[in-house]
Each structure stands twice: as C-alpha cells, then as structure tokens.
C-alpha atoms as a PDB file:
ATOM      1  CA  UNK A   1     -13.137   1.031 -25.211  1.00  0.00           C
ATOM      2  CA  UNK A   2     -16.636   1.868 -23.461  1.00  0.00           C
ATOM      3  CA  UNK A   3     -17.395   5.399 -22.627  1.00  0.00           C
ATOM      4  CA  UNK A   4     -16.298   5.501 -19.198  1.00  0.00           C
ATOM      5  CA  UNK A   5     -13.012   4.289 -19.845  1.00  0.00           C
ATOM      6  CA  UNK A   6     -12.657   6.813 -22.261  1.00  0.00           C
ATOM      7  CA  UNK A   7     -14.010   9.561 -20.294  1.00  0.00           C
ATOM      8  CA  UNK A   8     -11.319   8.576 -17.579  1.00  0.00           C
ATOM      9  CA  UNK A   9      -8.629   8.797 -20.508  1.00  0.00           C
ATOM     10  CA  UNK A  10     -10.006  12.293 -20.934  1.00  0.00           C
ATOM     11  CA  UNK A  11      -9.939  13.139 -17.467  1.00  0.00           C
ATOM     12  CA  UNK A  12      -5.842  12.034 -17.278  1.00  0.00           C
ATOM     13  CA  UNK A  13      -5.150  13.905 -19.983  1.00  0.00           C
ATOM     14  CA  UNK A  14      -6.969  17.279 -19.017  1.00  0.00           C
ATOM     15  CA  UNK A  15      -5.531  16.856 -15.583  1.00  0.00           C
ATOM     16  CA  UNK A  16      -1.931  17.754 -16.325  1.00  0.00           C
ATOM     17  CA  UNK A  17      -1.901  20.599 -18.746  1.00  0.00           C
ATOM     18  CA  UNK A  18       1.372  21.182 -17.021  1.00  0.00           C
ATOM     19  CA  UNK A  19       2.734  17.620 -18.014  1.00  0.00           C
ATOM     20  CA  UNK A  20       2.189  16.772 -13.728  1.00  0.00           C
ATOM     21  CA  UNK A  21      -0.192  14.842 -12.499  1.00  0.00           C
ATOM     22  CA  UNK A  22       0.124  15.509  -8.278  1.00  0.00           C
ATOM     23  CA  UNK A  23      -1.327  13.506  -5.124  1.00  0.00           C
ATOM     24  CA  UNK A  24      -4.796  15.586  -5.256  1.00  0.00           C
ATOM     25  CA  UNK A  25      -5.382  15.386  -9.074  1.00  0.00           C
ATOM     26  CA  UNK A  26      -5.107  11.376  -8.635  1.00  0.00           C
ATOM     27  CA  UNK A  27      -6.397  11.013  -5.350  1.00  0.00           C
ATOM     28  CA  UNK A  28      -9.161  13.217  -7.251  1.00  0.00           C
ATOM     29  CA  UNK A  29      -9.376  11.034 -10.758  1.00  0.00           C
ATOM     30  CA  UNK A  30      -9.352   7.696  -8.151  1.00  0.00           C
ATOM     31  CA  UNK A  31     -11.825   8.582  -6.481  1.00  0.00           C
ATOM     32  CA  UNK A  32     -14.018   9.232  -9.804  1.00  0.00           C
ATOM     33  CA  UNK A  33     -13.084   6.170 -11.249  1.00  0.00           C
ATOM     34  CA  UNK A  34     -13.882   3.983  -8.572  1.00  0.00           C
ATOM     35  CA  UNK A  35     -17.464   5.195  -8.493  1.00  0.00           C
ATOM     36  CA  UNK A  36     -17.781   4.166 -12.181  1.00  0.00           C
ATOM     37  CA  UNK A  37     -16.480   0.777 -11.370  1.00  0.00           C
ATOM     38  CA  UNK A  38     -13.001   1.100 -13.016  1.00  0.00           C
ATOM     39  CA  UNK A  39     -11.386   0.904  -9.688  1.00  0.00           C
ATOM     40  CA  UNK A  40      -9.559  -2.165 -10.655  1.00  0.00           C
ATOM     41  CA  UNK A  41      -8.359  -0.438 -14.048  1.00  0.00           C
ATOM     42  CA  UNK A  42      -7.533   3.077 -12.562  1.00  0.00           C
ATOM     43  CA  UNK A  43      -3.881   2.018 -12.309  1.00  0.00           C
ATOM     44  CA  UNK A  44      -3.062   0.717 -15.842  1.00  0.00           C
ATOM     45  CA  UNK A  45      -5.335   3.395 -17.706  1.00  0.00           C
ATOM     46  CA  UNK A  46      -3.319   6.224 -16.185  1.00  0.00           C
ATOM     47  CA  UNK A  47      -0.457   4.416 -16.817  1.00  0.00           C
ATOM     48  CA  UNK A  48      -1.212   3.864 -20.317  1.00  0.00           C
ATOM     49  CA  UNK A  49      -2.472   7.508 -20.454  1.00  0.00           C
ATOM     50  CA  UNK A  50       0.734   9.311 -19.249  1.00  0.00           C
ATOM     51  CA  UNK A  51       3.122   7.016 -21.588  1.00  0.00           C
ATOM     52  CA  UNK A  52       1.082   8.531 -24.240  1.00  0.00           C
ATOM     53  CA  UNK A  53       1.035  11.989 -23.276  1.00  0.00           C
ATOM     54  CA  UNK A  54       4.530  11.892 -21.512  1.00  0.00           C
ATOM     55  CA  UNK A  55       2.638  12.616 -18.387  1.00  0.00           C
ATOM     56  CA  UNK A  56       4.883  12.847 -15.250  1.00  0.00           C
ATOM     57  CA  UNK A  57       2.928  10.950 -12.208  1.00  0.00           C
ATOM     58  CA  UNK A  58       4.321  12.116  -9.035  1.00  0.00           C
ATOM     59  CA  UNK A  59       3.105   8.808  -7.223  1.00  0.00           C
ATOM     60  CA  UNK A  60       4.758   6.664  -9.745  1.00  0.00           C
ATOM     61  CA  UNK A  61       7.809   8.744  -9.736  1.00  0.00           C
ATOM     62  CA  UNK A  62       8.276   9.027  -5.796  1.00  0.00           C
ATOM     63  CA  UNK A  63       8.249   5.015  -5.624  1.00  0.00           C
ATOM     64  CA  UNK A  64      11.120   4.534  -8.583  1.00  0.00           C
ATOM     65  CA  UNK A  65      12.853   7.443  -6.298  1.00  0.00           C
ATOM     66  CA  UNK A  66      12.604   5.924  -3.282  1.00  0.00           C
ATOM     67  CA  UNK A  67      13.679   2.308  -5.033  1.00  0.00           C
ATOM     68  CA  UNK A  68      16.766   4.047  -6.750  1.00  0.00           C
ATOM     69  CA  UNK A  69      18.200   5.808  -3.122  1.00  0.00           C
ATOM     70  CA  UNK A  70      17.760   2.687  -1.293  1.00  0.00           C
ATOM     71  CA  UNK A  71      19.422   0.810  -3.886  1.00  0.00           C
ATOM     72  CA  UNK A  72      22.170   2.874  -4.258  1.00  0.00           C
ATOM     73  CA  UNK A  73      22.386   4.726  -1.274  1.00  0.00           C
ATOM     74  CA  UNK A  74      20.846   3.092   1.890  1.00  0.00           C
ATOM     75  CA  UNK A  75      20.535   5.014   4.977  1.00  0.00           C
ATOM     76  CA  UNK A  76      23.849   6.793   4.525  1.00  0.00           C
ATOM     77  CA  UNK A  77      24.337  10.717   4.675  1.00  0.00           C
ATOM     78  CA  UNK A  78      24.647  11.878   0.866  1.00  0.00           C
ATOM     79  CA  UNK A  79      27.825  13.827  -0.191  1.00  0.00           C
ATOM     80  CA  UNK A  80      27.619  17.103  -2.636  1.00  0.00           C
ATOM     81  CA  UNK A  81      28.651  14.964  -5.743  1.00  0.00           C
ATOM     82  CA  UNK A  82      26.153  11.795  -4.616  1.00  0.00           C
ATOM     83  CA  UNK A  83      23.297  14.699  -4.432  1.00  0.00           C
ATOM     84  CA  UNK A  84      24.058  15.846  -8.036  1.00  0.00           C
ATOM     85  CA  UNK A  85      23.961  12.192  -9.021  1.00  0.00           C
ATOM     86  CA  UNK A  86      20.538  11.295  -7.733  1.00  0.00           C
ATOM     87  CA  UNK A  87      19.147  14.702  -8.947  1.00  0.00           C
ATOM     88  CA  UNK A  88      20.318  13.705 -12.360  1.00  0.00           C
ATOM     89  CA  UNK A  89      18.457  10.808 -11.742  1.00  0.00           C
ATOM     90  CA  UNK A  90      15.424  11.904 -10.651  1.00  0.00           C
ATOM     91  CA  UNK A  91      15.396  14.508 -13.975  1.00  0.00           C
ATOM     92  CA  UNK A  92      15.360  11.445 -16.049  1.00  0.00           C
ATOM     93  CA  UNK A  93      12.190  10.335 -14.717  1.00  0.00           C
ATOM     94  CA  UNK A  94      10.561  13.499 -16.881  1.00  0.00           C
ATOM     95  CA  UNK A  95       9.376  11.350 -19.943  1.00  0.00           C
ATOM     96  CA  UNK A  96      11.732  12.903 -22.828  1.00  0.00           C
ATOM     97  CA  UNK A  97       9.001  14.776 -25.030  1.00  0.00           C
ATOM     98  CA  UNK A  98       7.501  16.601 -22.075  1.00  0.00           C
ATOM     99  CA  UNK A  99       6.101  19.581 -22.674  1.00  0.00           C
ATOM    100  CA  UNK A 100       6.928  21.521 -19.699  1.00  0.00           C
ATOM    101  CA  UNK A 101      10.179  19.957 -18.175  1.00  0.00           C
ATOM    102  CA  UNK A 102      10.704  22.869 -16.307  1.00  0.00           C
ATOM    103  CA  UNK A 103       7.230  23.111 -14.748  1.00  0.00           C
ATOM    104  CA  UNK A 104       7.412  19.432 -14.461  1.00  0.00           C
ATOM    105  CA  UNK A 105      10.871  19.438 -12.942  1.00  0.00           C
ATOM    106  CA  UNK A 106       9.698  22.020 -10.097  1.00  0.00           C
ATOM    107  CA  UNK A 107       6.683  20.032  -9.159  1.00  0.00           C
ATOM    108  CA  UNK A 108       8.375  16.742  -8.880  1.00  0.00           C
ATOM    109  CA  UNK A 109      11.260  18.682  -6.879  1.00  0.00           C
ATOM    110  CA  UNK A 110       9.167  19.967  -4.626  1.00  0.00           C
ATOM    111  CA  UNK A 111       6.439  16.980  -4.192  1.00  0.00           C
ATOM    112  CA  UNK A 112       9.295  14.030  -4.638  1.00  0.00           C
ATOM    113  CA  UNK A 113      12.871  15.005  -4.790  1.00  0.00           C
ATOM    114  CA  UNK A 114      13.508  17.364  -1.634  1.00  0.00           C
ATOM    115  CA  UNK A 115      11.315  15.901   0.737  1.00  0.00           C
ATOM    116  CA  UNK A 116      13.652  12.437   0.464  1.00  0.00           C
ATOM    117  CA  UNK A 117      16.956  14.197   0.749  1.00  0.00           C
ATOM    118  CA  UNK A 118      15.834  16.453   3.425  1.00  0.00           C
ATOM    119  CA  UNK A 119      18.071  15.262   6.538  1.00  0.00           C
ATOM    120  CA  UNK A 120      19.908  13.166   4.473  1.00  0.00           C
ATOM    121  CA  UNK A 121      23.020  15.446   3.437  1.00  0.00           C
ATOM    122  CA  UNK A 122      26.308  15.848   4.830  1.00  0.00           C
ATOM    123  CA  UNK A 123      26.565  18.987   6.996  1.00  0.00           C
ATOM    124  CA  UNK A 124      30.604  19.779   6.236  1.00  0.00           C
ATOM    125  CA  UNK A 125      33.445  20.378   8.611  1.00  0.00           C
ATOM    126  CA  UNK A 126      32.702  18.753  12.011  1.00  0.00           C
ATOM    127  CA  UNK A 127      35.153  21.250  13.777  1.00  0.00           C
ATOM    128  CA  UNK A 128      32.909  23.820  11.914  1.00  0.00           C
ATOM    129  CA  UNK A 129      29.837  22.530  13.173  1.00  0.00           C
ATOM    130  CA  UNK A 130      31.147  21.841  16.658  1.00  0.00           C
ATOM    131  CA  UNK A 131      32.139  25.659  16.963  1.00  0.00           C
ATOM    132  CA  UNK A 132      29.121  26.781  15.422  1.00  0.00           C
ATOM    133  CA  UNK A 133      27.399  24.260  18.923  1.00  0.00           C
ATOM    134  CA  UNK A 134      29.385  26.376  21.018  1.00  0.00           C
ATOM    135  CA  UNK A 135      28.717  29.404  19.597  1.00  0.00           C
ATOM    136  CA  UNK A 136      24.655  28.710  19.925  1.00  0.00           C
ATOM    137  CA  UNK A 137      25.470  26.711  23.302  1.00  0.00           C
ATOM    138  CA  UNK A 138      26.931  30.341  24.730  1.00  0.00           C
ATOM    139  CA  UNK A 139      24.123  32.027  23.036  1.00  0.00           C
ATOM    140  CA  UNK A 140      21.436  30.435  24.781  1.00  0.00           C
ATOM    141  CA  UNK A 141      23.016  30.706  27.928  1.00  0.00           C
ATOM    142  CA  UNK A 142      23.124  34.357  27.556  1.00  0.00           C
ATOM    143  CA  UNK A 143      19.233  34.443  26.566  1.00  0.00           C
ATOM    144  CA  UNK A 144      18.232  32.357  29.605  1.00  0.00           C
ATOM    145  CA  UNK A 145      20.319  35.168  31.614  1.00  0.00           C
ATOM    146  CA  UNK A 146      18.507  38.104  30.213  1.00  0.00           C
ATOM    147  CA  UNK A 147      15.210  35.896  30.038  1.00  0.00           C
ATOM    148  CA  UNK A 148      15.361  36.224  34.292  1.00  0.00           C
ATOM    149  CA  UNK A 149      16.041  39.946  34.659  1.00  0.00           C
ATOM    150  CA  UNK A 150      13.389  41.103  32.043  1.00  0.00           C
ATOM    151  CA  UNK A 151      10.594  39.725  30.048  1.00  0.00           C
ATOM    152  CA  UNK A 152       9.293  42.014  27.365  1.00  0.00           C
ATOM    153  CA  UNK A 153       7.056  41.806  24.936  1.00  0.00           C
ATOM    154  CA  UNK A 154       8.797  39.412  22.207  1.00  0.00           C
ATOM    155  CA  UNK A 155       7.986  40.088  18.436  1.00  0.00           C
ATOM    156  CA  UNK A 156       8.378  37.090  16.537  1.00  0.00           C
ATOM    157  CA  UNK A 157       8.473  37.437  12.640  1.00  0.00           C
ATOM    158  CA  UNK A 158       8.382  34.578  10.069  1.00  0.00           C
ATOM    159  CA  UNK A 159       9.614  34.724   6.648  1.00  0.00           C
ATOM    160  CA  UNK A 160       8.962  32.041   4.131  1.00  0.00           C
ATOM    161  CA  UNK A 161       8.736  31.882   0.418  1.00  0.00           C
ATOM    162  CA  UNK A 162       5.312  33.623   0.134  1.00  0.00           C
ATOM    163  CA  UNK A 163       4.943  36.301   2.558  1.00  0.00           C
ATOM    164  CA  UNK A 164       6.901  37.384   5.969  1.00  0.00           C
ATOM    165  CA  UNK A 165       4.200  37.359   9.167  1.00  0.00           C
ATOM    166  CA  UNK A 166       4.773  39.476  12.335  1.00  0.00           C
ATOM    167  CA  UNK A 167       3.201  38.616  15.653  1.00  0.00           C
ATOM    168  CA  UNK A 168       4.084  40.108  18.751  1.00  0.00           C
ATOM    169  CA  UNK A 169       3.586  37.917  22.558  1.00  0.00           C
ATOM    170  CA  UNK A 170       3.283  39.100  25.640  1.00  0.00           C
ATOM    171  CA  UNK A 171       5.533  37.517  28.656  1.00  0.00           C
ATOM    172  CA  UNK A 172       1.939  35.987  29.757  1.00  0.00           C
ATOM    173  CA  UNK A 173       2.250  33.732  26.856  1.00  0.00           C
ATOM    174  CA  UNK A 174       2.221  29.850  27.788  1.00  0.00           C
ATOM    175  CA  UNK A 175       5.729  28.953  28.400  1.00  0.00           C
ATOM    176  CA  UNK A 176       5.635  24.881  26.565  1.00  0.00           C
ATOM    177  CA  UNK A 177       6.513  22.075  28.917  1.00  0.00           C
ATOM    178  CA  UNK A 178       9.077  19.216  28.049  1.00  0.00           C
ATOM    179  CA  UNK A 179       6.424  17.091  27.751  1.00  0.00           C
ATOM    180  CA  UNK A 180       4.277  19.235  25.360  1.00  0.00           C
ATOM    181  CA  UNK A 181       7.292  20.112  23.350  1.00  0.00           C
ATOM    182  CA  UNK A 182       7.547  16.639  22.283  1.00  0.00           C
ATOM    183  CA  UNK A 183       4.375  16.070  21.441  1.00  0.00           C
ATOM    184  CA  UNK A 184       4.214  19.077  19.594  1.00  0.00           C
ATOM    185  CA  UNK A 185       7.352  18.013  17.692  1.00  0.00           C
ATOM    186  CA  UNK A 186       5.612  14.519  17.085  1.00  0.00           C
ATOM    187  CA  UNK A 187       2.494  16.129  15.408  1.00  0.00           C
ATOM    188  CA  UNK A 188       4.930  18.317  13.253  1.00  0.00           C
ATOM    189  CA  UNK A 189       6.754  15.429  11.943  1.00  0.00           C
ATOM    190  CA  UNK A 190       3.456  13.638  11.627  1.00  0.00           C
ATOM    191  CA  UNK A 191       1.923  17.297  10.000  1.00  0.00           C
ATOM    192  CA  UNK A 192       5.261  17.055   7.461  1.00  0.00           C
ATOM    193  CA  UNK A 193       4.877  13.764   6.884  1.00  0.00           C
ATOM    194  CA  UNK A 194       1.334  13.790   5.708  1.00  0.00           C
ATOM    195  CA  UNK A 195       1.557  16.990   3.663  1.00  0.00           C
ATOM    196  CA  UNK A 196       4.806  14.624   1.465  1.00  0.00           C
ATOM    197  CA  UNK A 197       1.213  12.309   1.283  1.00  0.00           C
ATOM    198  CA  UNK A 198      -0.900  15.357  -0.483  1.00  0.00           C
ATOM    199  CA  UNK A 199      -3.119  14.756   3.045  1.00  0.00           C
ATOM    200  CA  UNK A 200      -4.018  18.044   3.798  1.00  0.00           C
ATOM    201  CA  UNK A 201      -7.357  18.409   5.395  1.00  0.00           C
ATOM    202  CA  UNK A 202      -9.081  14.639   4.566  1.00  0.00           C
ATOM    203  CA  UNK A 203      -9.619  12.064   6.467  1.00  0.00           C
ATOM    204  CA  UNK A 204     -10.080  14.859   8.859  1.00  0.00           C
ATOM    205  CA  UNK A 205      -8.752  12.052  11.718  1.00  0.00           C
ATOM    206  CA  UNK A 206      -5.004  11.554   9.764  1.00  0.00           C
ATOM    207  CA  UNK A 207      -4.144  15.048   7.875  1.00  0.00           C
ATOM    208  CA  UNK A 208      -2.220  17.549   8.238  1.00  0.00           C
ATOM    209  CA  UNK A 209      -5.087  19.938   9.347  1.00  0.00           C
ATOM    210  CA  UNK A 210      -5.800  17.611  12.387  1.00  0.00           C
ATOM    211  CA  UNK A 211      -2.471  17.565  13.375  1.00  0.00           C
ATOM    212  CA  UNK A 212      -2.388  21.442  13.416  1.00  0.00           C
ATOM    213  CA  UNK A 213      -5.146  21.932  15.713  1.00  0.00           C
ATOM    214  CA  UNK A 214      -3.502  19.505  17.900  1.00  0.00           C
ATOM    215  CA  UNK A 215      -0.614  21.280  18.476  1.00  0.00           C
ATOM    216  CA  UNK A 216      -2.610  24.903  18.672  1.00  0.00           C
ATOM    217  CA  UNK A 217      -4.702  23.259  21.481  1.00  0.00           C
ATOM    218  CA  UNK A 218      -0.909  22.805  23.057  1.00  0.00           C
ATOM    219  CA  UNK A 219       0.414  26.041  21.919  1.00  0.00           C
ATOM    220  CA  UNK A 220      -2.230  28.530  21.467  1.00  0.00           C
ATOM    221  CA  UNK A 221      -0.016  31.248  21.365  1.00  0.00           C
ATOM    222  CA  UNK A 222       1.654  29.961  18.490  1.00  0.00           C
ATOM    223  CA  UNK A 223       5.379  30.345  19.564  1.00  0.00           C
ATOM    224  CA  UNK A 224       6.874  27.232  20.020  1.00  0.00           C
ATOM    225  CA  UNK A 225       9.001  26.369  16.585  1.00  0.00           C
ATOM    226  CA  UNK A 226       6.651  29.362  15.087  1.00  0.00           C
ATOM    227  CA  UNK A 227       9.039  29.651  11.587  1.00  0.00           C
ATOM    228  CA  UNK A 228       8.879  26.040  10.618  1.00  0.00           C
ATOM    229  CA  UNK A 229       4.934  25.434  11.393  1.00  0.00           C
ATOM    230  CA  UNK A 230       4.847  28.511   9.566  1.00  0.00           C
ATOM    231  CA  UNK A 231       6.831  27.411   7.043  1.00  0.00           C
ATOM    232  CA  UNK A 232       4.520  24.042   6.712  1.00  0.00           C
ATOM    233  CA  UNK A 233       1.272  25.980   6.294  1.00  0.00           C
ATOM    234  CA  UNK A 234       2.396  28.145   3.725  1.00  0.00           C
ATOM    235  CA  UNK A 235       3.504  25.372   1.467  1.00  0.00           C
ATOM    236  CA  UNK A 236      -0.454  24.077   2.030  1.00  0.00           C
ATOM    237  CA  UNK A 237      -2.114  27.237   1.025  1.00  0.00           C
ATOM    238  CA  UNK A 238       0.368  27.862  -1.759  1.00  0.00           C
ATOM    239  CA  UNK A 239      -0.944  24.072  -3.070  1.00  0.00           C
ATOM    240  CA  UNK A 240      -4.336  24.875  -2.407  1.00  0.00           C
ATOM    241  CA  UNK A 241      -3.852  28.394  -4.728  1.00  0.00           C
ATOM    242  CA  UNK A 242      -2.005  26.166  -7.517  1.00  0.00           C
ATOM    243  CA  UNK A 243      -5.824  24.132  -7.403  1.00  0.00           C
ATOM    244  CA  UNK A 244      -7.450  26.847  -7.370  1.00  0.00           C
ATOM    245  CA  UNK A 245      -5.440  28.701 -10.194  1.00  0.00           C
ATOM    246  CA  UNK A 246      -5.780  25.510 -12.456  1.00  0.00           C
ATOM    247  CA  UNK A 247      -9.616  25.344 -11.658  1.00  0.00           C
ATOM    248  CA  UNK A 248     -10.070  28.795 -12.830  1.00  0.00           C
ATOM    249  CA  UNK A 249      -7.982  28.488 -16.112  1.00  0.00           C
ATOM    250  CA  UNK A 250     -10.696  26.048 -16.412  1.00  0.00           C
ATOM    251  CA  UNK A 251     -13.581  28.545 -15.654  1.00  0.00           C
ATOM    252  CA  UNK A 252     -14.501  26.374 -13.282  1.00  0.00           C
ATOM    253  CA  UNK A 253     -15.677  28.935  -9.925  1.00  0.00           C
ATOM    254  CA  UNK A 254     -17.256  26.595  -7.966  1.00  0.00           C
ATOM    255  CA  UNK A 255     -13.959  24.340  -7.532  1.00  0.00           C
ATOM    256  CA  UNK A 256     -11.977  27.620  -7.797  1.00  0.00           C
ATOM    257  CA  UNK A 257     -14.114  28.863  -4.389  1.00  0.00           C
ATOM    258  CA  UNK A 258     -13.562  25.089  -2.629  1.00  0.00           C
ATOM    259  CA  UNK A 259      -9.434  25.324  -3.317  1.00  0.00           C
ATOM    260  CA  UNK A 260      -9.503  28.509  -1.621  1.00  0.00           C
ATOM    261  CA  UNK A 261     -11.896  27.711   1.250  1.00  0.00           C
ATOM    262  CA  UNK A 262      -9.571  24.991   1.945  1.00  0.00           C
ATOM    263  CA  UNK A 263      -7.132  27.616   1.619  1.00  0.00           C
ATOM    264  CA  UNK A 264      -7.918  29.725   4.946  1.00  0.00           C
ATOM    265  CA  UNK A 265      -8.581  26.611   7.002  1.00  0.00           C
ATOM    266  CA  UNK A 266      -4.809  27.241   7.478  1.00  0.00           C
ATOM    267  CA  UNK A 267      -4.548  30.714   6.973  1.00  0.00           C
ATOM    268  CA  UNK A 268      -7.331  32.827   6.999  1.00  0.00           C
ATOM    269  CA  UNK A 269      -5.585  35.978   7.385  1.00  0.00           C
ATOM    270  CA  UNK A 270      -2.857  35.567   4.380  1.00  0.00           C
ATOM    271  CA  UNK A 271      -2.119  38.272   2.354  1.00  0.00           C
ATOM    272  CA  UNK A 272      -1.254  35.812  -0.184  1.00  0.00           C
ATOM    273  CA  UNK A 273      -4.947  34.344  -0.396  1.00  0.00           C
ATOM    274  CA  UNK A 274      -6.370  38.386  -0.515  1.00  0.00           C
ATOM    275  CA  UNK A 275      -3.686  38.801  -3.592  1.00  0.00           C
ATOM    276  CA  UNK A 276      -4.891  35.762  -5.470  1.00  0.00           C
ATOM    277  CA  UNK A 277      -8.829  36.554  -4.478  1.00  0.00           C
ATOM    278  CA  UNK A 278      -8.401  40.196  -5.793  1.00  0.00           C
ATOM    279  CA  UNK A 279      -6.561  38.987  -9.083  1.00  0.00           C
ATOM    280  CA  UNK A 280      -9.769  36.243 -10.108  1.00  0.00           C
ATOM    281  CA  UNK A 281     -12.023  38.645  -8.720  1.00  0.00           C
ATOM    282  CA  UNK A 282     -13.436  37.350  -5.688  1.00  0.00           C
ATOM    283  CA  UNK A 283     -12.769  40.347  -3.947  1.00  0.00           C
ATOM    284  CA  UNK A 284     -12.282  44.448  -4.869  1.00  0.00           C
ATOM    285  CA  UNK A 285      -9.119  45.872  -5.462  1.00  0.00           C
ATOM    286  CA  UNK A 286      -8.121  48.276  -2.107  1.00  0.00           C
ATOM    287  CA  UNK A 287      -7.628  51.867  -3.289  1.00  0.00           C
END
C-alpha cells in the first residue's frame, strides 16, 4: 500500500466520525483522490474502508434502496404495513457494529429513505379525501370572493423544522401567471431533485442554487408556494451548518467559514446561521 492510498484510507475513515459518509464528504474525498491519480481505485478503497469501519455510505445505500423498492414494489402506492417493511429494510443496511446507529439511521432517513417514499404512500379513505376536495374546493371559492372586494396587505409566515419566518406583501405584489407557475413548479422539482443529489450550489449551471434564482427572477416577491421553497432552503443551510459543525470539531476555521458562506447564499438573514455563528464564535453574543 503506497502512501496515497493510505492517506485516502485515512481520509474515509476520519470522514465519518458519525459512522455516515454523505454526498459532499464523497463528492469531497473523489474529488481528492482523483487528483492523486486513484480515480480508478476511489470506489473499491472506500468500499473496502467502510466494511472495515462499518461505515454507512449513503451513495451505496440509496442504490441497494432504490434496487430493493423496485424489486419488490414497482411503481405502486405503498400501504402502512409495506412502509414498515421497507423501513425495516432500509435499517438493515446500517452495518451491525456501527457505532452510531441512531445518528446513522437519521442521516440515511433523511438523505435516502424519505426522499424515495415521498409521494409514494397511500393517502386513506377516498370518500375522506374527496370531502376534504370539497371542503378546499368551497374554500377557495370563498377566497377568490373576498380577494375582489379587498386586497390587504397579506402576511405570510413559514414554519419549518428550524425556525418560523414572517414576511408581509403588499397587494402590489406580482400576481404569478399560469405560465410562470409552471415553470416555477418545474425548477422546484428540479431544486428538490438536485438537493436528494447533495447538488447544492456546484456546477453553478445544474444545482439547486441556480434553480432558486430562477424562480426569484419569476417570483421576486417570494409568494408563490412560499412554505415549501422555504421548506427546501432550510434543509440546505441546516446541511451546510452540519459541515460546518463537523469542520470545527475538527478545528478546522477556514472550512468552518466556507460551510457557512455557502450557508447565506440561501439565507442570509437566518436566525439559525446568527445562533450557530454566535455559539463557534464568529460573532458576539447580543446583550
């Protein structure tokens, strides 16, 4: 074993003191790799590595995922009992021995598992959900009523797992064409789609970062389908603070500072960011 390889065996290893190795921290040791000419070897090493250390790799783990619901499963809407079945499943692809199933479990929940159910699970009673169409059906029709005898100022607040955001628009604000509205809901499935990828902000021409100045340049006023690109960016930054976190455990600053810059490229403003910044001590405590 020459010193690069072994130096790569290092890297796999130091990677995942959570017993995870994500999209970034690959995409990351790749990248490294390839510039000391073990491109060709990246694969098997890692492999190796993580049998050893009973590493979880998410990329691994998403393709014997994907394999074992298509088997199984097809296309088909997933009942409550084939749900528990497959996330039984999935929990077995934690290598027995891990050291921190539960932190292991979470990431590969969150990176694998949910984003290849999502849409896929039965929704119940269809009498239920037809009333509950009528019931939204009447509402709307009462809110387009009211729309055309006054338009005040409309606040619109966002709640999602990290911090609740208030913004209040004006009845000047853009009102979305049909035509906009579906591109904008083709650049958030594309936007969804490549933050499942770990592409957040490179290539900066296919990333998630790209396609949310796409829609902004559609909806500057940020109100079309606010709670769900909300929803989207906050699951970036919250990434981009896990890197960050990990990077200063390591006393390394200088990566710690690029996680975070990265950070407010989505949200500059989050409170969530000021928290972190103020507990490393980037930034003073407010009195």
């Amino acid at each position: 074993m020459d010193g690069r390889e072994k130096e790569l065996r290092d890297r796999v290893a130091a990677a995942s003191p959570d017993g995870f190795i994500d999209p970034d921290e690959e995409r990351e040791m790749a990248s490294w790799a390839a510039g000391q000419g073990l491109g060709t070897k990246f694969d098997s090493i890692t492999t190796d590595e993580c049998l050893k250390n009973n590493i979880v790799r998410a990329n691994t783990a998403k393709g014997q995922f994907s394999k074992y619901i298509e088997t199984n499963y097809g296309m088909k809407k997933l009942s409550k009992k084939e749900v528990e079945a497959i996330t039984h499943y999935a929990k077995t692809l934690i290598p027995t021995g891990n050291g921190n199933p539960d932190e292991a479990w979470a990431q590969l929940k969150e990176l694998v598992v949910d984003p290849q159910l999502e849409g896929r699970i039965k929704t119940g009673n269809p009498l239920l959900l037809f009333v509950v169409i009528l019931i939204a059906l009447g509402a709307i029709g009462a809110a387009v009523y009211f729309s055309m005898l006054k338009k005040p100022d409309v606040k619109i607040v966002t709640k999602t797992k990290y911090e609740t955001v208030t913004k209040v628009v004006g009845p000047e604000a853009k009102q979305l064409s049909p035509e906009e509205k579906q591109k904008a809901d083709m650049l958030i499935v594309s936007m969804k789609s490549h933050i499942e990828q770990g592409l957040y902000t490179d290539p900066p021409e296919d990333c998630a970062k790209g396609d949310l100045d796409a829609i902004r340049v559609i909806d500057p006023d940020n109100t079309y389908k606010k709670v769900v690109i909300d929803t989207q960016i906050s699951i970036i930054v919250d990434k981009y603070l896990q890197l960050a976190n990990k990077s200063y455990m390591k006393e390394d600053m200088e990566k710690t500072k690029k996680w975070i810059k990265r950070a407010k490229l989505f949200y500059k403003e989050s409170e969530v960011i000021r928290e972190f910044e103020r507990e490393i001590g980037l930034i003073a405590n407010e009195h």
